[in-house]
PDB file of N, CA and C in Angstrom:
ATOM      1  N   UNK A   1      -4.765 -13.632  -8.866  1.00  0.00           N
ATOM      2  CA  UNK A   1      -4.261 -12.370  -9.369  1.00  0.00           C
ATOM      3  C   UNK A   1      -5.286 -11.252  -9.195  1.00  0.00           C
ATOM      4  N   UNK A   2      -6.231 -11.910  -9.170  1.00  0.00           N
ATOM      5  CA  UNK A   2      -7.818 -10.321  -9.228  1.00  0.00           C
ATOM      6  C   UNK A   2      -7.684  -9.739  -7.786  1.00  0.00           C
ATOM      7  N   UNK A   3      -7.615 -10.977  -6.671  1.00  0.00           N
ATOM      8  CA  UNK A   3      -7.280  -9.940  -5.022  1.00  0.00           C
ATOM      9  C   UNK A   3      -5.949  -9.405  -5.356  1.00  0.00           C
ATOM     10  N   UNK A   4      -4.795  -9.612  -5.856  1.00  0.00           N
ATOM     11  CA  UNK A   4      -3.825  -8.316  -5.636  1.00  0.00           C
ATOM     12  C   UNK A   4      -4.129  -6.788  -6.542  1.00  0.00           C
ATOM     13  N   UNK A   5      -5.304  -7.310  -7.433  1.00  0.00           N
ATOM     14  CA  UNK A   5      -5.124  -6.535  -8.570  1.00  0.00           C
ATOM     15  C   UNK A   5      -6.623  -5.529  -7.739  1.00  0.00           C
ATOM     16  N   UNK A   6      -7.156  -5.969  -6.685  1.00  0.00           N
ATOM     17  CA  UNK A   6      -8.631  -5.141  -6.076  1.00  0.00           C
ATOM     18  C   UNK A   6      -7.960  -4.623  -4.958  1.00  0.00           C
ATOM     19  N   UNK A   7      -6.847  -5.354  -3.964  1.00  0.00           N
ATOM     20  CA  UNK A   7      -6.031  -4.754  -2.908  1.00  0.00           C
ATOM     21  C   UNK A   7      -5.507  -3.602  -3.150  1.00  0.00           C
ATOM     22  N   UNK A   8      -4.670  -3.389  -4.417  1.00  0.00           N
ATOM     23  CA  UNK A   8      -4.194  -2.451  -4.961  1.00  0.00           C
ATOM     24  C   UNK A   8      -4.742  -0.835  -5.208  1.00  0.00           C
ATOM     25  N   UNK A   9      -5.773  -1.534  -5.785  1.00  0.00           N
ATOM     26  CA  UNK A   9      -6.538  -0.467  -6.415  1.00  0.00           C
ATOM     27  C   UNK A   9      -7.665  -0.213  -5.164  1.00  0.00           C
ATOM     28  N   UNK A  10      -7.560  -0.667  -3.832  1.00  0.00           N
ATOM     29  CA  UNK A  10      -8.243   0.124  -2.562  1.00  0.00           C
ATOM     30  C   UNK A  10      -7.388   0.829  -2.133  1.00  0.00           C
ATOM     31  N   UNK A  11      -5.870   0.197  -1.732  1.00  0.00           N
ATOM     32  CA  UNK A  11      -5.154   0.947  -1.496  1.00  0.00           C
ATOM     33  C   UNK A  11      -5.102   2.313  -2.378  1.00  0.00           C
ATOM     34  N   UNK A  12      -5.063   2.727  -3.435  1.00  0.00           N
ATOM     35  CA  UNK A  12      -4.535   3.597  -4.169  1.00  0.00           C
ATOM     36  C   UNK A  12      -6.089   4.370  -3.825  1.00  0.00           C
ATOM     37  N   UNK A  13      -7.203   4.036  -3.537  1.00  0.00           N
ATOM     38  CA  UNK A  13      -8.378   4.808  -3.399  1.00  0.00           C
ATOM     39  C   UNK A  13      -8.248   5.399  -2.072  1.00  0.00           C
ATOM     40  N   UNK A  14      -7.573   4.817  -0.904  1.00  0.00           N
ATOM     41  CA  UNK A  14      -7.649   5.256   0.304  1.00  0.00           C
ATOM     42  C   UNK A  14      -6.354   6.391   0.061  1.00  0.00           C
ATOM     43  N   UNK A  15      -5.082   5.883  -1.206  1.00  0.00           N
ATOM     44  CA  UNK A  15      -4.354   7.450  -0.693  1.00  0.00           C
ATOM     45  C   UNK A  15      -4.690   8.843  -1.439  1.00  0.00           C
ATOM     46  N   UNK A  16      -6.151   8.444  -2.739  1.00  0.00           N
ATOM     47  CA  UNK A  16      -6.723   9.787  -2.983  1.00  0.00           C
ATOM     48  C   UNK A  16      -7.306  10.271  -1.957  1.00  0.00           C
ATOM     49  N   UNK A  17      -8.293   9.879  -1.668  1.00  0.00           N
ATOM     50  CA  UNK A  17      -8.943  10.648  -0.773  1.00  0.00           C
ATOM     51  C   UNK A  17      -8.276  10.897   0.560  1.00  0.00           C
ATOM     52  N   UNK A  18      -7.043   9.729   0.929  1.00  0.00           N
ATOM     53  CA  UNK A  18      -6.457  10.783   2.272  1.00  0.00           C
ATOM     54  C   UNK A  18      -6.098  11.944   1.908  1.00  0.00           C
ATOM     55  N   UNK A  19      -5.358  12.117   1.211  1.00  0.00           N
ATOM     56  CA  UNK A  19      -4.725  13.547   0.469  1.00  0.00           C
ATOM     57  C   UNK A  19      -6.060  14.355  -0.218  1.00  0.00           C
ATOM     58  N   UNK A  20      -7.248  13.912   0.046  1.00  0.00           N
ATOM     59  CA  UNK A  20      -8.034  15.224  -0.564  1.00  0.00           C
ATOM     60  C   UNK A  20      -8.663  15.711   1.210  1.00  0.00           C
ATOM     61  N   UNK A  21      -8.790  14.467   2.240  1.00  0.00           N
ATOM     62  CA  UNK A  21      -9.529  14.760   3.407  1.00  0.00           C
ATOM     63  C   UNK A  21      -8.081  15.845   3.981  1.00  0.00           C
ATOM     64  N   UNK A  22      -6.878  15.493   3.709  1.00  0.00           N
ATOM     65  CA  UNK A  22      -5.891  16.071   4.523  1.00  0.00           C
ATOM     66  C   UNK A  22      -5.580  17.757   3.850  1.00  0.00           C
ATOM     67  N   UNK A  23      -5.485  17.738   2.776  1.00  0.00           N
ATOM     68  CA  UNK A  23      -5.392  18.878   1.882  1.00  0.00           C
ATOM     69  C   UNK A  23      -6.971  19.993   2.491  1.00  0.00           C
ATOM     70  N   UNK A  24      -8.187  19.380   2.974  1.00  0.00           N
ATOM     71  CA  UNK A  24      -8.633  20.069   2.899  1.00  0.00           C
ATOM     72  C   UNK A  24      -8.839  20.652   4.741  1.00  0.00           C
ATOM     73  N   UNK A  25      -8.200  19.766   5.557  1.00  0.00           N
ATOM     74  CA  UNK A  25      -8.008  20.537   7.068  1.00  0.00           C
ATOM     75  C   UNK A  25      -6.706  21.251   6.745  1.00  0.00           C
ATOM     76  N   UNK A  26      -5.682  21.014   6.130  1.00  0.00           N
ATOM     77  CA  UNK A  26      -4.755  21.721   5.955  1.00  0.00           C
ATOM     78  C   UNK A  26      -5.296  23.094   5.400  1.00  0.00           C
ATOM     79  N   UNK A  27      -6.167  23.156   4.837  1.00  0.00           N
ATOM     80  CA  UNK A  27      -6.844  24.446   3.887  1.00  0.00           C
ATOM     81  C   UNK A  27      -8.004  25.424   4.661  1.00  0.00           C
ATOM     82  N   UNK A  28      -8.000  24.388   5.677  1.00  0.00           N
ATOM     83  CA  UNK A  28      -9.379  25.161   6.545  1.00  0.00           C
ATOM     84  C   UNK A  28      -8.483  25.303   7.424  1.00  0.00           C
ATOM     85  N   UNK A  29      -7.338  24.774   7.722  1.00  0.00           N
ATOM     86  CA  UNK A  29      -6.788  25.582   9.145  1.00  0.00           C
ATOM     87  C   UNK A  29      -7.156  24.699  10.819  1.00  0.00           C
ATOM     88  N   UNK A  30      -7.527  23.460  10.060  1.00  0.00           N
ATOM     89  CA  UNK A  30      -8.191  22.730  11.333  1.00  0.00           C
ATOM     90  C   UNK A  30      -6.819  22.128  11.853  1.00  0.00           C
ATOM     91  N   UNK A  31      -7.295  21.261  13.066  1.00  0.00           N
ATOM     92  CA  UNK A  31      -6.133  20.811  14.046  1.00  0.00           C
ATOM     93  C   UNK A  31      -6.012  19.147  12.761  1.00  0.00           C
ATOM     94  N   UNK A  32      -4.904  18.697  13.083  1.00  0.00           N
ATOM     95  CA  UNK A  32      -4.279  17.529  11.796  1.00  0.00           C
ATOM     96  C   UNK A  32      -5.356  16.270  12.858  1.00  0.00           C
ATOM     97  N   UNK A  33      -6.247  15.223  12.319  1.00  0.00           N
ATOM     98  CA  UNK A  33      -6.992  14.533  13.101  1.00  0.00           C
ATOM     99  C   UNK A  33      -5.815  13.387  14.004  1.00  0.00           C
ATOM    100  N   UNK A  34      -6.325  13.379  15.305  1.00  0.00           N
ATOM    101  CA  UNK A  34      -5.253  12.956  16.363  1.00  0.00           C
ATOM    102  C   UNK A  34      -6.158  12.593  17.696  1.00  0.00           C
ATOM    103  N   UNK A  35      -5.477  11.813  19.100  1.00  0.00           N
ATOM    104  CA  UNK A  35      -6.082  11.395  19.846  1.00  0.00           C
ATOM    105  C   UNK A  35      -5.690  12.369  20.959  1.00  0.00           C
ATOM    106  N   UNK A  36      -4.842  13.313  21.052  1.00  0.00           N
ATOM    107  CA  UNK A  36      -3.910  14.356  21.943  1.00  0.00           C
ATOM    108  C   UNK A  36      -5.438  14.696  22.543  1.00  0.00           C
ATOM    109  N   UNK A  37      -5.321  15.154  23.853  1.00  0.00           N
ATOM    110  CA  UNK A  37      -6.213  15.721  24.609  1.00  0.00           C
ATOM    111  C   UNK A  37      -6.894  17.133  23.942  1.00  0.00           C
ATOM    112  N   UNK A  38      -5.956  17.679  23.779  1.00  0.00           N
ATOM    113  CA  UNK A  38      -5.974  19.331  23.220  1.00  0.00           C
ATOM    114  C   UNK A  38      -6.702  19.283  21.543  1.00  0.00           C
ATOM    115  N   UNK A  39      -7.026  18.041  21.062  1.00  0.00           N
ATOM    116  CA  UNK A  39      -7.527  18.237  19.858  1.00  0.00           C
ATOM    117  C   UNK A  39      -9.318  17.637  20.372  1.00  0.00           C
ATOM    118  N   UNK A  40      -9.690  18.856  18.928  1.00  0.00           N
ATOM    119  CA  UNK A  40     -11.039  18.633  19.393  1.00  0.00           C
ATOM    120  C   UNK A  40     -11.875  16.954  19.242  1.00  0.00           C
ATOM    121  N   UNK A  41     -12.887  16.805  19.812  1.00  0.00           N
ATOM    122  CA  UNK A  41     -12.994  15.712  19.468  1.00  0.00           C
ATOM    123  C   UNK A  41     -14.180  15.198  18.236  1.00  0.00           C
ATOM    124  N   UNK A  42     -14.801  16.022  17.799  1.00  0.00           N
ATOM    125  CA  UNK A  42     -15.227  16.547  16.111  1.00  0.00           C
ATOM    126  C   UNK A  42     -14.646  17.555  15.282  1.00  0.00           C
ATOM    127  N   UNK A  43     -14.734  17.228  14.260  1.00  0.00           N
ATOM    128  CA  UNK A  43     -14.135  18.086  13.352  1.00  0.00           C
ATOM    129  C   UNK A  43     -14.982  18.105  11.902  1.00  0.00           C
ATOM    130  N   UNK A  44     -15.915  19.587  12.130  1.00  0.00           N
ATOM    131  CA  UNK A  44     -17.044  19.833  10.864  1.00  0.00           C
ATOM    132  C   UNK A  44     -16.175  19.778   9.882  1.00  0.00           C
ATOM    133  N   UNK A  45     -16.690  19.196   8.818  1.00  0.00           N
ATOM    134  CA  UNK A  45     -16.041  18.690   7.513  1.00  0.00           C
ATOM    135  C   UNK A  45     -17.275  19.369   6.798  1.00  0.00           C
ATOM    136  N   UNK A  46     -16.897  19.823   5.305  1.00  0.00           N
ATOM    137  CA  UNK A  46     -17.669  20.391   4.182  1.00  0.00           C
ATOM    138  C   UNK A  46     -18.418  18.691   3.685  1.00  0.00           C
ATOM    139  N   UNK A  47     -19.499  19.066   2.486  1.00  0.00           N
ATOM    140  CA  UNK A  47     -19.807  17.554   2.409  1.00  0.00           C
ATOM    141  C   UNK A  47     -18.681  17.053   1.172  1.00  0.00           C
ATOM    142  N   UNK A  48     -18.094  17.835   0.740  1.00  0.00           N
ATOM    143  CA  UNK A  48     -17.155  16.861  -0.187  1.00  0.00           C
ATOM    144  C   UNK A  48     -15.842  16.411   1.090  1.00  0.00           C
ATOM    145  N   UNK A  49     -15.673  16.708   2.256  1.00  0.00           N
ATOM    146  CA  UNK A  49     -14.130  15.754   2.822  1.00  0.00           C
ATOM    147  C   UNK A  49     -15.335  15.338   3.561  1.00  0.00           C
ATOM    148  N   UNK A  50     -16.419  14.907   3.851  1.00  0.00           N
ATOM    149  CA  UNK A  50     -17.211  14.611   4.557  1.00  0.00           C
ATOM    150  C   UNK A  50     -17.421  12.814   3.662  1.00  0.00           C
ATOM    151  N   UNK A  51     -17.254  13.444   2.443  1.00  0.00           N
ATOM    152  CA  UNK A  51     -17.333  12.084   1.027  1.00  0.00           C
ATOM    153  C   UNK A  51     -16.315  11.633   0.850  1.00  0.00           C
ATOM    154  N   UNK A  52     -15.362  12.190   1.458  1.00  0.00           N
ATOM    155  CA  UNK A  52     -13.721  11.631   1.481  1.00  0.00           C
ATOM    156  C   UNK A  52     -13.346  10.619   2.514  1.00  0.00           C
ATOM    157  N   UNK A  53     -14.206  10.977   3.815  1.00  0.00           N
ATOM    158  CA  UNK A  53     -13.912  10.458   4.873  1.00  0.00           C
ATOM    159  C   UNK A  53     -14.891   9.039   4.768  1.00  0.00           C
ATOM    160  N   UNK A  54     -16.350   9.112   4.512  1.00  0.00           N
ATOM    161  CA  UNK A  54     -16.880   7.642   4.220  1.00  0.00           C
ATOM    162  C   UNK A  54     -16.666   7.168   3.308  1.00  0.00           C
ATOM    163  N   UNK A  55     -15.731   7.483   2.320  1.00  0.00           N
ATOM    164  CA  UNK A  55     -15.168   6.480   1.216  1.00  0.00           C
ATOM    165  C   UNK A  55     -13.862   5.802   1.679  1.00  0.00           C
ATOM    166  N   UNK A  56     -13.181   6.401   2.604  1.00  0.00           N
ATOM    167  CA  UNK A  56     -12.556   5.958   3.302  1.00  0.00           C
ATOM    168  C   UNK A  56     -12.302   5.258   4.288  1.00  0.00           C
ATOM    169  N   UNK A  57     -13.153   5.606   5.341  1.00  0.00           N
ATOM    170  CA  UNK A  57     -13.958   4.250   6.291  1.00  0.00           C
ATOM    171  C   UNK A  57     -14.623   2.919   4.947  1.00  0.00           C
ATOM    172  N   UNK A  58     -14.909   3.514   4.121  1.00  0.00           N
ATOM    173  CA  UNK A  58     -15.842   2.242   3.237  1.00  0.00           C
ATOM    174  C   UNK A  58     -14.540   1.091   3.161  1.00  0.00           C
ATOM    175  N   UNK A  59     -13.503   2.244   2.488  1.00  0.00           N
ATOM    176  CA  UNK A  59     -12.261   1.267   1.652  1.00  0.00           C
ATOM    177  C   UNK A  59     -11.619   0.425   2.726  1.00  0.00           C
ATOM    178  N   UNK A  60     -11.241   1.222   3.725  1.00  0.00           N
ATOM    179  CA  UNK A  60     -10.855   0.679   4.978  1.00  0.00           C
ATOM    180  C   UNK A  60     -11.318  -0.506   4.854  1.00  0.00           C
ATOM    181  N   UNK A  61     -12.263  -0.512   5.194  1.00  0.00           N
ATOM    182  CA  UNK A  61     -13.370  -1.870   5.735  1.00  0.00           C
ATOM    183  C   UNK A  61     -13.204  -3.221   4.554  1.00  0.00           C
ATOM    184  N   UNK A  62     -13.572  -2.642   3.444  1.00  0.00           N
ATOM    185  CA  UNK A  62     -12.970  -3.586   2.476  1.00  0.00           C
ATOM    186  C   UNK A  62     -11.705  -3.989   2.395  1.00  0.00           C
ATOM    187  N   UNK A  63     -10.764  -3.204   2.183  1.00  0.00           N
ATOM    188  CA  UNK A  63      -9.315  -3.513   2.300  1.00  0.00           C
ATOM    189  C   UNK A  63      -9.291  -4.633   3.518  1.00  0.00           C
ATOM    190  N   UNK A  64      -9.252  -4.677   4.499  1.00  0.00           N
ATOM    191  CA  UNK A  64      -9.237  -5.386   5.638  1.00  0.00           C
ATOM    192  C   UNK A  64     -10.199  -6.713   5.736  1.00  0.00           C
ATOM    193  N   UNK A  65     -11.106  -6.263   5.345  1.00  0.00           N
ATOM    194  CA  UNK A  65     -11.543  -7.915   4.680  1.00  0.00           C
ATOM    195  C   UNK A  65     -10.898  -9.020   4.070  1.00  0.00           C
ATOM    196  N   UNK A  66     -10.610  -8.124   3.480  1.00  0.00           N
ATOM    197  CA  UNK A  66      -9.717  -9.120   2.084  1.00  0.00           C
ATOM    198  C   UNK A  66      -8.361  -9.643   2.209  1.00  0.00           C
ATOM    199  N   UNK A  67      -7.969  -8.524   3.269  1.00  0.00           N
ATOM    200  CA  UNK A  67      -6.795  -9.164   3.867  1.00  0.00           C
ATOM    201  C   UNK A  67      -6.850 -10.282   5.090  1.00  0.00           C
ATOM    202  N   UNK A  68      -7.401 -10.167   5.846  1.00  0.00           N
ATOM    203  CA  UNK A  68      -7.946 -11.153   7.132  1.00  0.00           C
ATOM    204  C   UNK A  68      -8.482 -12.296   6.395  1.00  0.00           C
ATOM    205  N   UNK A  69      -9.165 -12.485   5.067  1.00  0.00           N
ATOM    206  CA  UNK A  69      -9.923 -13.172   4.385  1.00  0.00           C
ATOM    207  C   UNK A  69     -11.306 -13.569   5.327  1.00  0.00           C
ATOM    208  N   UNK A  70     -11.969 -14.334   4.554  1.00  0.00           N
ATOM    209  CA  UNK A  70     -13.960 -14.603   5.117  1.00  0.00           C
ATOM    210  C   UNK A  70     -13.777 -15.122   6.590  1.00  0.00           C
ATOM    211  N   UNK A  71     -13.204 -15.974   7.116  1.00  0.00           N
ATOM    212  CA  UNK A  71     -12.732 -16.472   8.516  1.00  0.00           C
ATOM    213  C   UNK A  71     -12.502 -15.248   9.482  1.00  0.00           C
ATOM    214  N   UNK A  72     -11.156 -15.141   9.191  1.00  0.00           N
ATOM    215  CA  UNK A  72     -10.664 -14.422  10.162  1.00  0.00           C
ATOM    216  C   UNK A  72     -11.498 -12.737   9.974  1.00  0.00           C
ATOM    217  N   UNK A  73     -11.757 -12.446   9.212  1.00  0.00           N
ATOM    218  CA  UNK A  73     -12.880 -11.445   9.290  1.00  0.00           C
ATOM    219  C   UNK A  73     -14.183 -11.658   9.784  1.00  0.00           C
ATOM    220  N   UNK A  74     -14.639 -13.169  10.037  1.00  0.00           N
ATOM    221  CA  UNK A  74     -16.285 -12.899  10.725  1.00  0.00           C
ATOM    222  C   UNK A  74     -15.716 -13.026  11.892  1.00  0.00           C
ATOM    223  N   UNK A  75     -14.087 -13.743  12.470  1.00  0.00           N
ATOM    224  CA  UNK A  75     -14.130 -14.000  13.546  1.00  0.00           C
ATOM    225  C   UNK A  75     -13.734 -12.642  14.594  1.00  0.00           C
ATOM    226  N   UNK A  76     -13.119 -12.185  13.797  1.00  0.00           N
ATOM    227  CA  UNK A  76     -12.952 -10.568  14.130  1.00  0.00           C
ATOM    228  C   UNK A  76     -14.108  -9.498  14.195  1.00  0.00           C
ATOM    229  N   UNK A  77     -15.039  -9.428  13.741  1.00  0.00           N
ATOM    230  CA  UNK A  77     -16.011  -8.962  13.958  1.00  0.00           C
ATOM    231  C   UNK A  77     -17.246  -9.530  15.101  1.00  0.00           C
ATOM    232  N   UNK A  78     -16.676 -10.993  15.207  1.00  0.00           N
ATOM    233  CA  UNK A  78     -17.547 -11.422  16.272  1.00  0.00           C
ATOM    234  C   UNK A  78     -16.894 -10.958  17.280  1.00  0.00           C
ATOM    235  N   UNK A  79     -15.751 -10.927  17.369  1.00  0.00           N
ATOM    236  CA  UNK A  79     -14.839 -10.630  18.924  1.00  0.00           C
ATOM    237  C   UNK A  79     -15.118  -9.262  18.816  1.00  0.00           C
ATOM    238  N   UNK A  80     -14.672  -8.125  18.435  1.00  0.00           N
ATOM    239  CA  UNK A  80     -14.991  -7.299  18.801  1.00  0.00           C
ATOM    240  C   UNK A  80     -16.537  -6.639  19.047  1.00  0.00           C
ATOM    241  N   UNK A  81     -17.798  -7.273  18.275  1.00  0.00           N
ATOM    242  CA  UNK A  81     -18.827  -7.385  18.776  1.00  0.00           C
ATOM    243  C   UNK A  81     -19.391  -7.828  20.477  1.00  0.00           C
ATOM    244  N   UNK A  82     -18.096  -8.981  21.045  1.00  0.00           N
ATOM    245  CA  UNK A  82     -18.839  -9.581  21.857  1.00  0.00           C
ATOM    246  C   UNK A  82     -17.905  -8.162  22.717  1.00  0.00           C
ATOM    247  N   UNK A  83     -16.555  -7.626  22.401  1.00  0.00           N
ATOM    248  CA  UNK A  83     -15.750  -6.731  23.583  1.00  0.00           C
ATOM    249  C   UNK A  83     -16.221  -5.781  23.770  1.00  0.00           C
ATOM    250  N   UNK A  84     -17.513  -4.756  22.656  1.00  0.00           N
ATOM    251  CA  UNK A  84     -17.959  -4.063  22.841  1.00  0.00           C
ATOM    252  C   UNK A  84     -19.120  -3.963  23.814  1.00  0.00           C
ATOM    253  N   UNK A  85     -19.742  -4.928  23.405  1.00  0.00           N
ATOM    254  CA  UNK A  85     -20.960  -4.692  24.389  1.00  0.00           C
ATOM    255  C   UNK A  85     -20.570  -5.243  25.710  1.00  0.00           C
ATOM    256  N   UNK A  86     -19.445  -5.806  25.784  1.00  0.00           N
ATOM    257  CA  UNK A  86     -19.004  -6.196  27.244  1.00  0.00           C
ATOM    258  C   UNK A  86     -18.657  -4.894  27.769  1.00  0.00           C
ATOM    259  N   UNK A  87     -18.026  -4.190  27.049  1.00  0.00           N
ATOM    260  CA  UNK A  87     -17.080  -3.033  28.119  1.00  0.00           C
ATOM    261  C   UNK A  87     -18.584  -1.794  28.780  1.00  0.00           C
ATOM    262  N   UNK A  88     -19.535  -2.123  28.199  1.00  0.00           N
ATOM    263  CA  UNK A  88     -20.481  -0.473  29.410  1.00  0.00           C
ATOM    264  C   UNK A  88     -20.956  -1.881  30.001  1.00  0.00           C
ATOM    265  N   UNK A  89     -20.726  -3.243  30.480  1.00  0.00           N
ATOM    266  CA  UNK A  89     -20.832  -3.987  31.749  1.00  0.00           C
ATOM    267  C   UNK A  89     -19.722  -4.062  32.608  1.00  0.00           C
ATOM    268  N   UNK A  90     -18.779  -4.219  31.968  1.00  0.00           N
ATOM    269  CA  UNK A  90     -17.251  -4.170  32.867  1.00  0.00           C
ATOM    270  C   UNK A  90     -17.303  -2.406  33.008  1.00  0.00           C
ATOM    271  N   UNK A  91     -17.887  -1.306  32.846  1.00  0.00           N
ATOM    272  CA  UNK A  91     -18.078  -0.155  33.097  1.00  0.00           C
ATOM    273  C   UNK A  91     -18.839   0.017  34.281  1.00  0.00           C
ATOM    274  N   UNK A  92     -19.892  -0.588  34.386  1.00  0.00           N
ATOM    275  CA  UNK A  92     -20.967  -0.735  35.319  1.00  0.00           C
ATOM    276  C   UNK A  92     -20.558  -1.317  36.713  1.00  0.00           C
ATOM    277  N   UNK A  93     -19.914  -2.698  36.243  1.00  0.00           N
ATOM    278  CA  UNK A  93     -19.439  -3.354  37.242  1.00  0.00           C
ATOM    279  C   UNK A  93     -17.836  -3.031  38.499  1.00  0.00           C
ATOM    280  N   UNK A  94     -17.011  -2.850  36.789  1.00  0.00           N
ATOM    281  CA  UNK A  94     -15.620  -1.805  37.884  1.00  0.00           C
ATOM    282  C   UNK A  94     -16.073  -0.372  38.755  1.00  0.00           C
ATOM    283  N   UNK A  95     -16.863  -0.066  38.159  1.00  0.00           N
ATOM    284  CA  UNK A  95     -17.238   1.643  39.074  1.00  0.00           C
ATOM    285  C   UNK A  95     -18.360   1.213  40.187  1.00  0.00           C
ATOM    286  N   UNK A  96     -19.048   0.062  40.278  1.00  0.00           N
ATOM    287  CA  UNK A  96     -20.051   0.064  40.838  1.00  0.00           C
ATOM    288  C   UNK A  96     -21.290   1.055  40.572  1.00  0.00           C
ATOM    289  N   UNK A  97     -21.505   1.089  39.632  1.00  0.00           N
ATOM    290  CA  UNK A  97     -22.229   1.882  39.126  1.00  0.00           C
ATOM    291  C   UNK A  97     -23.537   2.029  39.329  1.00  0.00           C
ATOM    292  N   UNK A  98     -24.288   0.469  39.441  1.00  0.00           N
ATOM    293  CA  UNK A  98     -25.369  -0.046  40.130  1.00  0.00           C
ATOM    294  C   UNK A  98     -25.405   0.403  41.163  1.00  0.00           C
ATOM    295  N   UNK A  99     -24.948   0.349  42.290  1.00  0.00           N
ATOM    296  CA  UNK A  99     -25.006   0.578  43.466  1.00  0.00           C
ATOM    297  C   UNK A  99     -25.246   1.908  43.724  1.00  0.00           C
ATOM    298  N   UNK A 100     -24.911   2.926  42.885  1.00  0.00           N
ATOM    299  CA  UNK A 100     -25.236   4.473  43.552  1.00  0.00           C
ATOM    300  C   UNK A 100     -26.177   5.107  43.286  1.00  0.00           C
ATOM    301  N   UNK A 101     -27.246   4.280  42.650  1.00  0.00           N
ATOM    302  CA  UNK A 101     -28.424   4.922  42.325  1.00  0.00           C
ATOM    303  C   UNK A 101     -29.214   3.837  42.432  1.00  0.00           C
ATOM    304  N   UNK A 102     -30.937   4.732  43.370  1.00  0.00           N
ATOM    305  CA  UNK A 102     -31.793   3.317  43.301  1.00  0.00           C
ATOM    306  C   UNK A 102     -32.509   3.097  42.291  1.00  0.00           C
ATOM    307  N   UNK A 103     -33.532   1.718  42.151  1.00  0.00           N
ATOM    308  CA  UNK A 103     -33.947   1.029  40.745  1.00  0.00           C
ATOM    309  C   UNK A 103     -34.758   2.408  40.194  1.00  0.00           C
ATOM    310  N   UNK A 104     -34.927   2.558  39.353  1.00  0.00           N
ATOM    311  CA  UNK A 104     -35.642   3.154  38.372  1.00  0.00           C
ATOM    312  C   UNK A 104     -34.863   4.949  38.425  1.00  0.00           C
ATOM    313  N   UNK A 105     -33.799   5.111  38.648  1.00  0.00           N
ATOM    314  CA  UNK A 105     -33.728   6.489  39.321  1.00  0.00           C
ATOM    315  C   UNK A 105     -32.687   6.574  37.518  1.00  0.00           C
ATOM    316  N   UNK A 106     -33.036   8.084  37.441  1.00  0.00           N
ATOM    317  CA  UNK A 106     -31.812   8.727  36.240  1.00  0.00           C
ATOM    318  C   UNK A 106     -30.625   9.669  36.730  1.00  0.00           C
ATOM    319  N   UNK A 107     -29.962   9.759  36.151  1.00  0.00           N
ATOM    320  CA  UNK A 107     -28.984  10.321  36.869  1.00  0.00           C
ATOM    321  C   UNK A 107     -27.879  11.314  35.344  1.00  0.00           C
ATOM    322  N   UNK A 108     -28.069  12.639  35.723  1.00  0.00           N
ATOM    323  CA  UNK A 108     -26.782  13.175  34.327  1.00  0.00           C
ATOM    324  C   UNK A 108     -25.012  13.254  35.003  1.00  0.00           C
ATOM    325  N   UNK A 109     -24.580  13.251  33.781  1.00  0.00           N
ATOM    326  CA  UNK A 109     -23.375  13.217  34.328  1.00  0.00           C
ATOM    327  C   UNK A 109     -22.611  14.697  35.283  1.00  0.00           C
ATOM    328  N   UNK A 110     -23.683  15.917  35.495  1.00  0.00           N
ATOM    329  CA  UNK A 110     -23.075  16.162  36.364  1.00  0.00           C
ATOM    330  C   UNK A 110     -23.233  15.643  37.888  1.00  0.00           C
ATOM    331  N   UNK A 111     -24.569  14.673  37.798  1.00  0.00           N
ATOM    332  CA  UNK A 111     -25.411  14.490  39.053  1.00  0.00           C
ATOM    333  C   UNK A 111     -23.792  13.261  39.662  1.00  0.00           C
ATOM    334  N   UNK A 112     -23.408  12.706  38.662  1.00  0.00           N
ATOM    335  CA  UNK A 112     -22.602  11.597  39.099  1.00  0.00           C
ATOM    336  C   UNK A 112     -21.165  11.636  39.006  1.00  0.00           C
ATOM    337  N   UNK A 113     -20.752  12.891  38.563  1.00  0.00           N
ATOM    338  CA  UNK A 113     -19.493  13.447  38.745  1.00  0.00           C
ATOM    339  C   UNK A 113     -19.024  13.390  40.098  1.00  0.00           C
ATOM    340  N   UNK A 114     -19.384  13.672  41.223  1.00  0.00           N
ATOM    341  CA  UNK A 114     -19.167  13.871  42.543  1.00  0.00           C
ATOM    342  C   UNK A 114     -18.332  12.459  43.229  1.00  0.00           C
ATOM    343  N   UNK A 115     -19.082  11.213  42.343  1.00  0.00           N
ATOM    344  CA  UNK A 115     -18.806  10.182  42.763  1.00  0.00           C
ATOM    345  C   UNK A 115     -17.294   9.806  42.570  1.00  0.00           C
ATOM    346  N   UNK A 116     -16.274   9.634  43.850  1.00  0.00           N
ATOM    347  CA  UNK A 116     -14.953   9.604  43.386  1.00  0.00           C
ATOM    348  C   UNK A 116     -14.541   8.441  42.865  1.00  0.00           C
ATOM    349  N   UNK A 117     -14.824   7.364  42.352  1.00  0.00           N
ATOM    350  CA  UNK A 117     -14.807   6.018  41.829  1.00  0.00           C
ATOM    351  C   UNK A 117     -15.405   5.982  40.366  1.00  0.00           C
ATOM    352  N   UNK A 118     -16.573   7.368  39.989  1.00  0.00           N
ATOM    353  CA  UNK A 118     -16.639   7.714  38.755  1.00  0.00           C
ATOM    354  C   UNK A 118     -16.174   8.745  38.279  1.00  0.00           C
ATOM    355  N   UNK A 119     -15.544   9.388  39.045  1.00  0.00           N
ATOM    356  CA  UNK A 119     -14.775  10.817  38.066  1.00  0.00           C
ATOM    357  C   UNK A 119     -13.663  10.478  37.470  1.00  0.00           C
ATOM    358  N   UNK A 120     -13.294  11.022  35.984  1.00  0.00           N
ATOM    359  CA  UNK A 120     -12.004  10.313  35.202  1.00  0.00           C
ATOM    360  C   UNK A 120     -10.897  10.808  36.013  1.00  0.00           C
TER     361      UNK A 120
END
């Protein structure tokens, strides 16, 4: 009864503070947070929706624990641990990335823009 009675009461913490993080881009006039091209991809927050937003990532994180339970939560964190650091090798490797620059050389991204196998 105590996990439905702690599930609950994250849930009900994640819909204060959505409604205080949302109330307050609604109030500043900012774009609604989204993945659309046309939205920016930061959005300055005051430090109180700034305290809205890591109490919210916090709850998140808990909530989802508890639901996956101790298993399926380390095993989920191992997988996406191992997909992350795989993908800037499967980055490296699909673009050939190695190959267009020699050993020790740096390169910024406008130097490697040109490259048509790395431009998005």
């Amino acid at each position: 009864m105590a996990l439905t009675s702690r599930i609950l009461e994250l849930a009900s913490t994640i819909q204060v503070h959505t409604t205080k993080l949302d109330s307050y881009i609604t109030s500043q006039g900012l774009p609604s947070p989204s993945w659309d091209p046309d939205t920016p991809p930061v959005i300055v927050l005051s430090d109180t929706a700034q305290s809205s937003r890591n109490v919210l990532l916090e709850t998140m994180e808990e909530l989802k624990a508890l639901i996956l339970g101790p298993v399926q939560f380390l095993v989920d964190k191992a997988t996406n641990a191992v997909r992350s650091s795989l993908l800037g090798l499967d980055a490296v490797v699909r673009f050939e990335i190695a190959s267009k620059f020699p050993v020790n050389e740096e390169a910024s991204c406008a130097i490697i823009s040109p490259y048509p196998r790395l431009a998005g």
